[in-house]
PDB file of N, CA and C in Angstrom:
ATOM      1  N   UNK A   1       0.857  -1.192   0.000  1.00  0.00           N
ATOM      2  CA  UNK A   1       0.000   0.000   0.000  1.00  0.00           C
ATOM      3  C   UNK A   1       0.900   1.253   0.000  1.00  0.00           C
ATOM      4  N   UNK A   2       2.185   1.453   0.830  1.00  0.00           N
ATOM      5  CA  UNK A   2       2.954   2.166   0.811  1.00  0.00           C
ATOM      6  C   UNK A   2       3.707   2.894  -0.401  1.00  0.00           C
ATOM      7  N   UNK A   3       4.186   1.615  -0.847  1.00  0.00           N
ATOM      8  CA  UNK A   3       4.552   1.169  -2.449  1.00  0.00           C
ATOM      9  C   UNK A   3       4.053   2.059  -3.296  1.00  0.00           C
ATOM     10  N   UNK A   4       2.423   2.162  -3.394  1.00  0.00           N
ATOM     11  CA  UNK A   4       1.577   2.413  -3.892  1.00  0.00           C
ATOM     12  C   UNK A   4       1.076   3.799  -4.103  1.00  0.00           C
ATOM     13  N   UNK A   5       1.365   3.991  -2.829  1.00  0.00           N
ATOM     14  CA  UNK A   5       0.877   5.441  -2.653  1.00  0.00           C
ATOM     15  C   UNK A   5       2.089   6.396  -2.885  1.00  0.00           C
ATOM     16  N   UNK A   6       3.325   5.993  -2.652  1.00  0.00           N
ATOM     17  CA  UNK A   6       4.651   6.733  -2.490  1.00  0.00           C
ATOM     18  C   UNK A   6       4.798   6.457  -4.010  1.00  0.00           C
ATOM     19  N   UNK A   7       4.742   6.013  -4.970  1.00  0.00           N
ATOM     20  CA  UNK A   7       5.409   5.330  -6.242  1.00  0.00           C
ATOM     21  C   UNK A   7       5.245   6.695  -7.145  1.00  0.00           C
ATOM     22  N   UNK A   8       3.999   7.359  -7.422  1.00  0.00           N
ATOM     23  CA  UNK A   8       4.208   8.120  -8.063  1.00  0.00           C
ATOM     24  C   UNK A   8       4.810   9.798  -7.674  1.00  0.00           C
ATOM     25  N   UNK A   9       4.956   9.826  -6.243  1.00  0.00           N
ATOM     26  CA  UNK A   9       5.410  11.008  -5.570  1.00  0.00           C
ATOM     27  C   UNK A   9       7.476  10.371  -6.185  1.00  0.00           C
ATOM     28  N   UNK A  10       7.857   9.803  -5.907  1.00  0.00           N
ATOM     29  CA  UNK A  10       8.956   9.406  -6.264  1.00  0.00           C
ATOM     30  C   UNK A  10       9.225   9.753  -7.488  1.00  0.00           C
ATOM     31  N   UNK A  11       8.639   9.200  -8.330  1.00  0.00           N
ATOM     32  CA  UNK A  11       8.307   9.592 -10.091  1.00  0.00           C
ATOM     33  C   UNK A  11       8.663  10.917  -9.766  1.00  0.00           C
ATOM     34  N   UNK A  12       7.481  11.589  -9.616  1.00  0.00           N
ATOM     35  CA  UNK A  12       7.403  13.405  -9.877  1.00  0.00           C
ATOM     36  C   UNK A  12       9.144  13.500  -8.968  1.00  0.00           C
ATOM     37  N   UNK A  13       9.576  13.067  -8.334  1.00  0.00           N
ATOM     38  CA  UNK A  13      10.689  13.751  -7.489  1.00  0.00           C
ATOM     39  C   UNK A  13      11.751  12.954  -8.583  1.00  0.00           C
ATOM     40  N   UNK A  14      11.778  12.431  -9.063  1.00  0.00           N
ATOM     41  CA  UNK A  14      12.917  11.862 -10.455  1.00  0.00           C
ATOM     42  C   UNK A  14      12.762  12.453 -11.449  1.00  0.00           C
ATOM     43  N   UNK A  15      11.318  12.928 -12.009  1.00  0.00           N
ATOM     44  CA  UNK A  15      11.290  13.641 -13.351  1.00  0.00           C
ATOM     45  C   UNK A  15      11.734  14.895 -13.321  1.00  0.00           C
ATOM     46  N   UNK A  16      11.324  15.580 -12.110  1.00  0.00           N
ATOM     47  CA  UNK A  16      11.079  17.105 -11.830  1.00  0.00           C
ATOM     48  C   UNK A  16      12.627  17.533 -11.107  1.00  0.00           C
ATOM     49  N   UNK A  17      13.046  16.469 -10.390  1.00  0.00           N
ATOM     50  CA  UNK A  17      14.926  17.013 -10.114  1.00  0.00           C
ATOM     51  C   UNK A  17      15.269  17.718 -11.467  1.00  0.00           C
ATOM     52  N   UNK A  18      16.008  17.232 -12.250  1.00  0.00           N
ATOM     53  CA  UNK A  18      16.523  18.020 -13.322  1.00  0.00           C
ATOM     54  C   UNK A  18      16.078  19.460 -13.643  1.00  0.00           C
ATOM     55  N   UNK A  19      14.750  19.587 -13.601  1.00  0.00           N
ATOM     56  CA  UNK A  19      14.417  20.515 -14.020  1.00  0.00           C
ATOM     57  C   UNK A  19      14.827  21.826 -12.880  1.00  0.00           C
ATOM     58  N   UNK A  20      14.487  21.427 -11.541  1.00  0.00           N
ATOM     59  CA  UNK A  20      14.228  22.211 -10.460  1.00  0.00           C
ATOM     60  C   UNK A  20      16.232  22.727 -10.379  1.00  0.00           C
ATOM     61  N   UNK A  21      16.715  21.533 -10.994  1.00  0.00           N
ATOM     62  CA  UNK A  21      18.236  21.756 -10.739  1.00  0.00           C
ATOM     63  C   UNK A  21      18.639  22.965 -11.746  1.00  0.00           C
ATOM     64  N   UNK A  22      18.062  23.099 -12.950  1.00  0.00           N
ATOM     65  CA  UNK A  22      18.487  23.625 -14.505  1.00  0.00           C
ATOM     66  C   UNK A  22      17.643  25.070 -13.848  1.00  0.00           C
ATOM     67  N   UNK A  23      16.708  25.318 -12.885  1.00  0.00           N
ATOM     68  CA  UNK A  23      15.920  26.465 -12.962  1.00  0.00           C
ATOM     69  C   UNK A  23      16.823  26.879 -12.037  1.00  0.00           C
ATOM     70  N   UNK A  24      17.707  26.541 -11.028  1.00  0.00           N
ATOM     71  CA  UNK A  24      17.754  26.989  -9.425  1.00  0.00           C
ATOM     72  C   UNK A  24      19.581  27.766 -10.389  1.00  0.00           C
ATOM     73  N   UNK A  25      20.441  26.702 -11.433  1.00  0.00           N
ATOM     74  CA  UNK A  25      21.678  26.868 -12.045  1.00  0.00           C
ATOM     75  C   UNK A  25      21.055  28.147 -12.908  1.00  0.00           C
ATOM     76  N   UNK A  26      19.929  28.517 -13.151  1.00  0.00           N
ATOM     77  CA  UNK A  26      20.195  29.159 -14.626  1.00  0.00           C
ATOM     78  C   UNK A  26      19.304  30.493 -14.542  1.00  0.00           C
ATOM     79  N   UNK A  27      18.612  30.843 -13.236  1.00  0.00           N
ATOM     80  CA  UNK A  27      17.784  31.685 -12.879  1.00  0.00           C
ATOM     81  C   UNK A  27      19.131  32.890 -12.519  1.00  0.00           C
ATOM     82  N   UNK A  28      19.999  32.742 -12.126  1.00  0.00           N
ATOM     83  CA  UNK A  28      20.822  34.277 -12.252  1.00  0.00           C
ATOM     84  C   UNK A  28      21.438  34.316 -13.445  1.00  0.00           C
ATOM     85  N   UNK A  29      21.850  33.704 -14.348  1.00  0.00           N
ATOM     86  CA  UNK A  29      21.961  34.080 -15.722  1.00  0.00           C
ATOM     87  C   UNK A  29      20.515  34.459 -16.116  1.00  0.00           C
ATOM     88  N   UNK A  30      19.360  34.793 -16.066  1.00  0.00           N
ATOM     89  CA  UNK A  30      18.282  35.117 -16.876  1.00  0.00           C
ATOM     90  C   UNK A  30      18.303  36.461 -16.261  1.00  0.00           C
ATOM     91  N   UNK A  31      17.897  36.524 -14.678  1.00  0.00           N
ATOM     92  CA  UNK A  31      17.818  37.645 -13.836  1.00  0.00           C
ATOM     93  C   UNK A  31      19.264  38.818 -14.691  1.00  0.00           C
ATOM     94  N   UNK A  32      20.837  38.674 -14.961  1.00  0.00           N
ATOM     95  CA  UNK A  32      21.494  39.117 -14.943  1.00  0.00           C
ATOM     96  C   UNK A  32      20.965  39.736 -16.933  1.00  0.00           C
ATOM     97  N   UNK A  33      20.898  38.590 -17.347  1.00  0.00           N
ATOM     98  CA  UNK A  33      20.555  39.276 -19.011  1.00  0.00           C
ATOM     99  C   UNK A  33      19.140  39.897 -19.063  1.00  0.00           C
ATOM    100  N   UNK A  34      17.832  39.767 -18.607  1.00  0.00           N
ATOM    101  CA  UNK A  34      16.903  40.533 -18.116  1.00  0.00           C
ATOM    102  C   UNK A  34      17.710  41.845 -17.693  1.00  0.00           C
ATOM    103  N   UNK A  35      18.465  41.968 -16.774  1.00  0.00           N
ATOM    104  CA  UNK A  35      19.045  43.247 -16.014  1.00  0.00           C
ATOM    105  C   UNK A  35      20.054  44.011 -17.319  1.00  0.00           C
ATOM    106  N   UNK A  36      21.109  43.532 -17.576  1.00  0.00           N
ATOM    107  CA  UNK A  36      21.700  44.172 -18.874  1.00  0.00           C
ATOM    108  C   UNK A  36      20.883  44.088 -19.958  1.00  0.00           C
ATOM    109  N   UNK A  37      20.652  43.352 -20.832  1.00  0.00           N
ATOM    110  CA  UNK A  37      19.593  43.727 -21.784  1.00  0.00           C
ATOM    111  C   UNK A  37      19.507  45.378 -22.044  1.00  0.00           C
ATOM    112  N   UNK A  38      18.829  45.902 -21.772  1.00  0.00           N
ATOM    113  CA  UNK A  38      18.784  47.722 -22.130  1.00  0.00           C
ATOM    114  C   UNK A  38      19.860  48.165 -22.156  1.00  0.00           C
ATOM    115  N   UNK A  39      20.944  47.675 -21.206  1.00  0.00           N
ATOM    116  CA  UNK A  39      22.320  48.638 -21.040  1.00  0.00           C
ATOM    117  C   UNK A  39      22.963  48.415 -22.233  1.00  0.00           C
ATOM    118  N   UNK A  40      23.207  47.049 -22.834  1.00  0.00           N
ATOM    119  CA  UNK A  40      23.647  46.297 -24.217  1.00  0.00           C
ATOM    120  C   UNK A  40      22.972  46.946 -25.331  1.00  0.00           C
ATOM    121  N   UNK A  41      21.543  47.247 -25.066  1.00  0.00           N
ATOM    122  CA  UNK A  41      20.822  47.809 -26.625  1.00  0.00           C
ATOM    123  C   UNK A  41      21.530  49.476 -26.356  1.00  0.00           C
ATOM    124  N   UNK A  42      21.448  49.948 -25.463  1.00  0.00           N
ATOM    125  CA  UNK A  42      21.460  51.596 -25.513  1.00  0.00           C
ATOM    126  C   UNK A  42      22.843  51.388 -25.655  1.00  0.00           C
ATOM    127  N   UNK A  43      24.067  50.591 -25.311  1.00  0.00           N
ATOM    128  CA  UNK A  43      25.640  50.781 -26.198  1.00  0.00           C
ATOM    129  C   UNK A  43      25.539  50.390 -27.292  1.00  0.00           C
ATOM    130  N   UNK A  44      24.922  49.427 -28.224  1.00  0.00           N
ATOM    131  CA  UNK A  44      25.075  49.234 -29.387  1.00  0.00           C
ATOM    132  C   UNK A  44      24.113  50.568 -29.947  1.00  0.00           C
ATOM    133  N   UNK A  45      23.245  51.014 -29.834  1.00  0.00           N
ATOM    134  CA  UNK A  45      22.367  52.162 -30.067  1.00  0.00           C
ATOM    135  C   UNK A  45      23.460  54.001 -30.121  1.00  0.00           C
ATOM    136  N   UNK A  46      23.756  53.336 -28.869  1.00  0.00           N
ATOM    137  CA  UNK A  46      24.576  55.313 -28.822  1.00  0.00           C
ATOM    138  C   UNK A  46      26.246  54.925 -29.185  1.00  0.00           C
ATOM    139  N   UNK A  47      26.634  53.875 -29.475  1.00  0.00           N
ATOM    140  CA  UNK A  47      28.041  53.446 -30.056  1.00  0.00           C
ATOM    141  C   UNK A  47      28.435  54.978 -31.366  1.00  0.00           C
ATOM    142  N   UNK A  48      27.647  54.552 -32.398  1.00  0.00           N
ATOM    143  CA  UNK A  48      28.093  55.611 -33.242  1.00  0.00           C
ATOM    144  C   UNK A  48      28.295  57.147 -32.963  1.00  0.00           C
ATOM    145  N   UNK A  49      27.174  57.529 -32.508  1.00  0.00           N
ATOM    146  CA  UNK A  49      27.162  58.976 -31.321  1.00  0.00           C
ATOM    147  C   UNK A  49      28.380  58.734 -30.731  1.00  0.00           C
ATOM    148  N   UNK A  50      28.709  58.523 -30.119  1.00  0.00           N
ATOM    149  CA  UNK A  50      30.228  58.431 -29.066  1.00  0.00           C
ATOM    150  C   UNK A  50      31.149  58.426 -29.939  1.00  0.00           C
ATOM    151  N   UNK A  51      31.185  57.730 -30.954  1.00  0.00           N
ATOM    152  CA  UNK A  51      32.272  57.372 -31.948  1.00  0.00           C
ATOM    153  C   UNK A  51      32.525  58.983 -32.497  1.00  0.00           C
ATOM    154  N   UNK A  52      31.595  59.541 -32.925  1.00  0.00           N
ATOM    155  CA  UNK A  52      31.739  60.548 -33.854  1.00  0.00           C
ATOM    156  C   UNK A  52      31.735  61.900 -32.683  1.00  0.00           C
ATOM    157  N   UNK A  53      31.162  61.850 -31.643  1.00  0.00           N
ATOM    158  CA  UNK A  53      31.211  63.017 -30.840  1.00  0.00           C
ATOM    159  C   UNK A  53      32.883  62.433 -30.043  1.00  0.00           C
ATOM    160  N   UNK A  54      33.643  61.230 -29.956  1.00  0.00           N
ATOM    161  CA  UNK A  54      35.259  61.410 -29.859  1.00  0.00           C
ATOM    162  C   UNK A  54      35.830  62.128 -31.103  1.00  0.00           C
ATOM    163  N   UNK A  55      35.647  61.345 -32.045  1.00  0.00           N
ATOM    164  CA  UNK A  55      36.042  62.301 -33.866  1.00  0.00           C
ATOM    165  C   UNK A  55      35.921  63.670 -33.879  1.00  0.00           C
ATOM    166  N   UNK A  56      34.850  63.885 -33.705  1.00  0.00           N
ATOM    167  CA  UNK A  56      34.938  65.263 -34.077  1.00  0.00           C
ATOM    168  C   UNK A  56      35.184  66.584 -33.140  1.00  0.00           C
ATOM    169  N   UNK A  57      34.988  66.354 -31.511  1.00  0.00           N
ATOM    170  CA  UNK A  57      35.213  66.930 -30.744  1.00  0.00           C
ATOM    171  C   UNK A  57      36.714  67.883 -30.864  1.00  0.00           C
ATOM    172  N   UNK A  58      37.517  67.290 -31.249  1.00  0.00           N
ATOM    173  CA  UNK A  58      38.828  67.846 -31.860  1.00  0.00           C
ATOM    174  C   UNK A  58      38.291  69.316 -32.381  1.00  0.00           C
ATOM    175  N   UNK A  59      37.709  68.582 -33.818  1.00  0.00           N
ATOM    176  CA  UNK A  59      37.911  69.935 -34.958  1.00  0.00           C
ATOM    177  C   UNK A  59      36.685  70.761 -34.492  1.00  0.00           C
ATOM    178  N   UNK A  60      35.788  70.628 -33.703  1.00  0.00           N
ATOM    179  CA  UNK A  60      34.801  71.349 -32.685  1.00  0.00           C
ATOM    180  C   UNK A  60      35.557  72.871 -32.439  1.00  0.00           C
ATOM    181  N   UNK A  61      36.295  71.674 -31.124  1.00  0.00           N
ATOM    182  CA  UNK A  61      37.571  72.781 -30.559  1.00  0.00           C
ATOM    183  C   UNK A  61      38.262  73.897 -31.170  1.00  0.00           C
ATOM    184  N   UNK A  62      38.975  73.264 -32.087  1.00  0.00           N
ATOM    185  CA  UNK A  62      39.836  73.763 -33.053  1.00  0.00           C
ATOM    186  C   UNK A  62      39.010  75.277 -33.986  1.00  0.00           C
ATOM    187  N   UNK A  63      37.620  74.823 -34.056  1.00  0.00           N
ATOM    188  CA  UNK A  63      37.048  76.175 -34.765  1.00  0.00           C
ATOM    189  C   UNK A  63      36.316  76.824 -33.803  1.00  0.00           C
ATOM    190  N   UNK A  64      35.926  76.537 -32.736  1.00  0.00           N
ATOM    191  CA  UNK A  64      35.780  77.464 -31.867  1.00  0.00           C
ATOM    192  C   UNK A  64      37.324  78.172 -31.410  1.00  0.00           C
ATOM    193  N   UNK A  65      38.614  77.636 -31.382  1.00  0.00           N
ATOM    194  CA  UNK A  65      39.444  78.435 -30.467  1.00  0.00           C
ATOM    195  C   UNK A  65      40.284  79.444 -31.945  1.00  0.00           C
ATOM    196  N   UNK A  66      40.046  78.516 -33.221  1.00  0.00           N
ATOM    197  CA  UNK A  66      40.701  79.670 -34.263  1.00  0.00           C
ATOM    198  C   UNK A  66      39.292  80.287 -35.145  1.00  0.00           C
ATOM    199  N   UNK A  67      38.350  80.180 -34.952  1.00  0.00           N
ATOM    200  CA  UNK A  67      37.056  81.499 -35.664  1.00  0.00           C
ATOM    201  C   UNK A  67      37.600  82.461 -34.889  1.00  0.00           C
ATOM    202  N   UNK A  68      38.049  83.326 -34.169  1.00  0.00           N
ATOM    203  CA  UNK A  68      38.050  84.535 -33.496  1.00  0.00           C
ATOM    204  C   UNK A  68      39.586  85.177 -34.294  1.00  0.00           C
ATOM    205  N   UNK A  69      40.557  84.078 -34.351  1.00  0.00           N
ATOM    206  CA  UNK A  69      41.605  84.771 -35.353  1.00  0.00           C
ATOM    207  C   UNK A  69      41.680  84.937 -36.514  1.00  0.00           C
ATOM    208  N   UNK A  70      40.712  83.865 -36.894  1.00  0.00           N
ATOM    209  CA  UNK A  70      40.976  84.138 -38.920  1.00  0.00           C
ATOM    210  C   UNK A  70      40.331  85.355 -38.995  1.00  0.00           C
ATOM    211  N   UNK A  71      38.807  85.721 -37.705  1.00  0.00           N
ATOM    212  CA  UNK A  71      38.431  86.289 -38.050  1.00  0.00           C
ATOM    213  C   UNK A  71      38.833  88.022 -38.052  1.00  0.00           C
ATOM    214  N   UNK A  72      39.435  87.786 -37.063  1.00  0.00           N
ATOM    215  CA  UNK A  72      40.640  89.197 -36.565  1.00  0.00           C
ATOM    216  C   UNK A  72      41.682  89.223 -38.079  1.00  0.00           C
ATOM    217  N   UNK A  73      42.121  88.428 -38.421  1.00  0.00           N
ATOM    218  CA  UNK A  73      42.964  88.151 -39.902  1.00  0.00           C
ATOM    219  C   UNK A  73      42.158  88.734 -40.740  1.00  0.00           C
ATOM    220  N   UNK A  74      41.226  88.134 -41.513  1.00  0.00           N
ATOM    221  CA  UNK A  74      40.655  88.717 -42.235  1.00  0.00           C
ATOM    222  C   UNK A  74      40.002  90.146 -42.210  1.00  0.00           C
ATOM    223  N   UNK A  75      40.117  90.790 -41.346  1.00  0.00           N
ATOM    224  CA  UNK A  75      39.295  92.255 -40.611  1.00  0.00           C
ATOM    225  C   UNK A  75      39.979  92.890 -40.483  1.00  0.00           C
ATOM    226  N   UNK A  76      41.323  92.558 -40.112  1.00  0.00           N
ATOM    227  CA  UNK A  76      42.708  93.456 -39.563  1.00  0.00           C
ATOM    228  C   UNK A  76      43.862  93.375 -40.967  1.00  0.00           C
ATOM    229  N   UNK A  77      43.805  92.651 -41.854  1.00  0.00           N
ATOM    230  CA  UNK A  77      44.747  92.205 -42.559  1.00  0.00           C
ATOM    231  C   UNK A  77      44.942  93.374 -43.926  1.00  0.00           C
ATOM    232  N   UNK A  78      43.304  93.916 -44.082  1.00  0.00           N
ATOM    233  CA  UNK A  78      43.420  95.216 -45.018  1.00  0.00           C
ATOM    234  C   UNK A  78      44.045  96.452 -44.500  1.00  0.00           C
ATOM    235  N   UNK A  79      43.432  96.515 -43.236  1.00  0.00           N
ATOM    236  CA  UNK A  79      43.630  97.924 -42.258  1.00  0.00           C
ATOM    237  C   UNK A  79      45.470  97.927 -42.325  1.00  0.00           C
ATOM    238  N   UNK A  80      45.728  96.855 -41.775  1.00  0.00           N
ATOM    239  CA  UNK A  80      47.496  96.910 -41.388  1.00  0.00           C
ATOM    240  C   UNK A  80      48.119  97.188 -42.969  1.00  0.00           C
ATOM    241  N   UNK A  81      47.240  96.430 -43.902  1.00  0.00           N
ATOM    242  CA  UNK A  81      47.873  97.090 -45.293  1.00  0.00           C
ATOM    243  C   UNK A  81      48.010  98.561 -45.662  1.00  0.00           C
ATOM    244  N   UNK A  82      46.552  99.150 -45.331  1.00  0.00           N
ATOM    245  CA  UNK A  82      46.321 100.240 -45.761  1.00  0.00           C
ATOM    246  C   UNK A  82      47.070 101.175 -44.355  1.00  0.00           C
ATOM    247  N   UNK A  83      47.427 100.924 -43.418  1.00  0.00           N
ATOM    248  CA  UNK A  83      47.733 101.625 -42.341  1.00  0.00           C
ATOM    249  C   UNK A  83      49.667 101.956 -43.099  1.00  0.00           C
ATOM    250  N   UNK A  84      50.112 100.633 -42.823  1.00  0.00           N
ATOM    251  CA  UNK A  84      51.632 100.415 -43.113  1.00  0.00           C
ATOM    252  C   UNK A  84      51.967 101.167 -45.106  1.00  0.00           C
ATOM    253  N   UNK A  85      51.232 100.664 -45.619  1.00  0.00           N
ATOM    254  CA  UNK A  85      51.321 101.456 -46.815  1.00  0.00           C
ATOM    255  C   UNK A  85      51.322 102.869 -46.935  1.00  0.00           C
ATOM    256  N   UNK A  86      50.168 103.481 -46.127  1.00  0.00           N
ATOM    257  CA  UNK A  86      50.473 105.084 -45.797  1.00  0.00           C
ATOM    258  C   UNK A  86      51.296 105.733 -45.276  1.00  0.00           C
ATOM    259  N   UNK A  87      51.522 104.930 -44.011  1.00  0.00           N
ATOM    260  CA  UNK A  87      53.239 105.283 -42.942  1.00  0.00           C
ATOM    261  C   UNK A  87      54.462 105.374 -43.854  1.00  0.00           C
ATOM    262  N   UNK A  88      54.521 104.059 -44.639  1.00  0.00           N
ATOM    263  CA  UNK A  88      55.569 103.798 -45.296  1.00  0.00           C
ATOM    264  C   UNK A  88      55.485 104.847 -46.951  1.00  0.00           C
ATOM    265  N   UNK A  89      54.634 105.387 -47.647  1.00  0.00           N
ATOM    266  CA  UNK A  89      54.545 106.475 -48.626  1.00  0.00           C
ATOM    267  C   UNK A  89      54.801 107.562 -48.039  1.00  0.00           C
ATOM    268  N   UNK A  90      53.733 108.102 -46.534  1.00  0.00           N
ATOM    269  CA  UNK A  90      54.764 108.919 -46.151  1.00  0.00           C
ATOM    270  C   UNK A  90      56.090 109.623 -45.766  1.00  0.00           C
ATOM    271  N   UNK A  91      56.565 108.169 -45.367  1.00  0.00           N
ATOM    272  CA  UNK A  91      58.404 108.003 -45.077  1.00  0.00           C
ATOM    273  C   UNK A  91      59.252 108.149 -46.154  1.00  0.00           C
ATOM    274  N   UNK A  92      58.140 107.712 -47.089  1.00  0.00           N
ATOM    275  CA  UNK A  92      59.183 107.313 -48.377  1.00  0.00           C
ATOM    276  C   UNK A  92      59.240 108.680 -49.155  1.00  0.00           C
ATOM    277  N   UNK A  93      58.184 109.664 -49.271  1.00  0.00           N
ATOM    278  CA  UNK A  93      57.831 111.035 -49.703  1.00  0.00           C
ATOM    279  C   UNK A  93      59.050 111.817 -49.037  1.00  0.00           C
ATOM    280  N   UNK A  94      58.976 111.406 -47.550  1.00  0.00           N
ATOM    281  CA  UNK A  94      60.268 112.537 -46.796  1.00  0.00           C
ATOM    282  C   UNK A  94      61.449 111.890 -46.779  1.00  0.00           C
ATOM    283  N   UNK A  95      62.033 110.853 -47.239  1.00  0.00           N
ATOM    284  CA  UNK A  95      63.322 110.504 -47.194  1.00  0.00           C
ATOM    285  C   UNK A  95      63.306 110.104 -45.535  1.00  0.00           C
ATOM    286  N   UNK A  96      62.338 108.959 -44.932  1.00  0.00           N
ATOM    287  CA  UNK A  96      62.533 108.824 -43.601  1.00  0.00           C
ATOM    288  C   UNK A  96      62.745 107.369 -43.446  1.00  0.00           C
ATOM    289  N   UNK A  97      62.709 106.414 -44.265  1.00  0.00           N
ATOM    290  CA  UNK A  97      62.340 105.256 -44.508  1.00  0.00           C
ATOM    291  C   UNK A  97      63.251 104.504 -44.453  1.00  0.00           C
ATOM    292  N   UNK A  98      63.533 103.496 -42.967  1.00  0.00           N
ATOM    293  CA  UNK A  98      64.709 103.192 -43.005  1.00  0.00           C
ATOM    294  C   UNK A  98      64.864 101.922 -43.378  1.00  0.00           C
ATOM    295  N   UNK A  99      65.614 100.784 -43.483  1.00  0.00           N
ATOM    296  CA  UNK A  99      65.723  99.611 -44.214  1.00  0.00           C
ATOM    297  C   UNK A  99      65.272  98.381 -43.581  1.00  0.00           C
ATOM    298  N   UNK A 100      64.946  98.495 -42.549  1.00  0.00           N
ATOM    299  CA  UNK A 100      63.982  97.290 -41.359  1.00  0.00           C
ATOM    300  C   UNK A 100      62.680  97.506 -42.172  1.00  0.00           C
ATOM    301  N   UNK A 101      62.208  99.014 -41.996  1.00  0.00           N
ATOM    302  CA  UNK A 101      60.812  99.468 -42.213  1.00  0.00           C
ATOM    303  C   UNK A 101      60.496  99.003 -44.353  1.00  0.00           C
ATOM    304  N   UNK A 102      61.481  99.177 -44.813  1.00  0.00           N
ATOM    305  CA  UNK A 102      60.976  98.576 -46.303  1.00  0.00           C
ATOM    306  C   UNK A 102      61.266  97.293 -46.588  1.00  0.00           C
ATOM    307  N   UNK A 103      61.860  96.591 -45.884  1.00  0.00           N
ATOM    308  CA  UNK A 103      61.720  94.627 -46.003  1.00  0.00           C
ATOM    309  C   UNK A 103      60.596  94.267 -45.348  1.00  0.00           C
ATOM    310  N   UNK A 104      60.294  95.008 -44.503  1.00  0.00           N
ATOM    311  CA  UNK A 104      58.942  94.693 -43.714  1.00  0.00           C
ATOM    312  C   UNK A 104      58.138  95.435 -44.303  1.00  0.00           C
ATOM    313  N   UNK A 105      58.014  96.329 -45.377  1.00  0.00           N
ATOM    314  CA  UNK A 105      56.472  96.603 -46.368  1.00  0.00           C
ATOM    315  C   UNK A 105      56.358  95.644 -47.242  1.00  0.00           C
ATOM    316  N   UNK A 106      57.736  95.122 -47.744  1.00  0.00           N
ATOM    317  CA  UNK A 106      57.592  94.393 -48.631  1.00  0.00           C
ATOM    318  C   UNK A 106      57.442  92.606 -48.583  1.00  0.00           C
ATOM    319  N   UNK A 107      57.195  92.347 -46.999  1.00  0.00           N
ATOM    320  CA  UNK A 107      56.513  91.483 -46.263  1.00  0.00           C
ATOM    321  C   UNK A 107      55.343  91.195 -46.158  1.00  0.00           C
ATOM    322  N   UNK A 108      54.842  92.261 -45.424  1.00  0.00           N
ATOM    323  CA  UNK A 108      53.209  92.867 -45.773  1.00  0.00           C
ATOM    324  C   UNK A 108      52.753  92.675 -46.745  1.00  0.00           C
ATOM    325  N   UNK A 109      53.140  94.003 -48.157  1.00  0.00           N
ATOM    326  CA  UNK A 109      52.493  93.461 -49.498  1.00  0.00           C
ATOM    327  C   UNK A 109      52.835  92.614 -50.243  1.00  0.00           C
TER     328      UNK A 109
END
């Protein structure tokens, strides 16, 4: 009667080991990829962004710290012509014009 009554509780405790063993081994690998999962999609997702905001951050820099001189260059570069050209016609009108001052006009223009 024992036999009988215990026989299929035994069964279920032989079929169902394995399984209870494979759930108890494999439930923090699910919990852990459940948990990363999003972190894995949003790096493969913002990978290129990062890629190109390291790339280009450089030449970012680079035209924010030289726009203020080309632009001083280009703005200042007539004036110093037209400034040094007048100094130097005037010098040159009075016989004042000494030989530093005309290798350096002829630098300029």
């Amino acid at each position: 009667v024992l036999l009988v009554v215990l026989t299929p509780y035994v069964v279920l405790l032989v079929v169902l080991t394995p399984h209870v063993v494979l759930l108890v081994v494999l439930t923090p690998y699910v919990v852990l990829l459940v948990v990363l999962t999003p972190y894995v999609v949003l790096l493969v997702v913002l990978s290129p962004y990062v890629v190109h905001l390291v790339v280009l951050t450089p030449h970012v820099v680079l035209l924010v710290v030289l726009t203020p001189h080309v632009v001083l260059l280009v703005v200042l570069t007539p004036i110093a012509r037209l400034s040094t050209t007048t100094t130097v016609d005037a010098k040159r009108r009075t016989g004042q014009l000494t030989l530093d001052e005309y290798y350096c006009t002829i630098c300029v223009l």
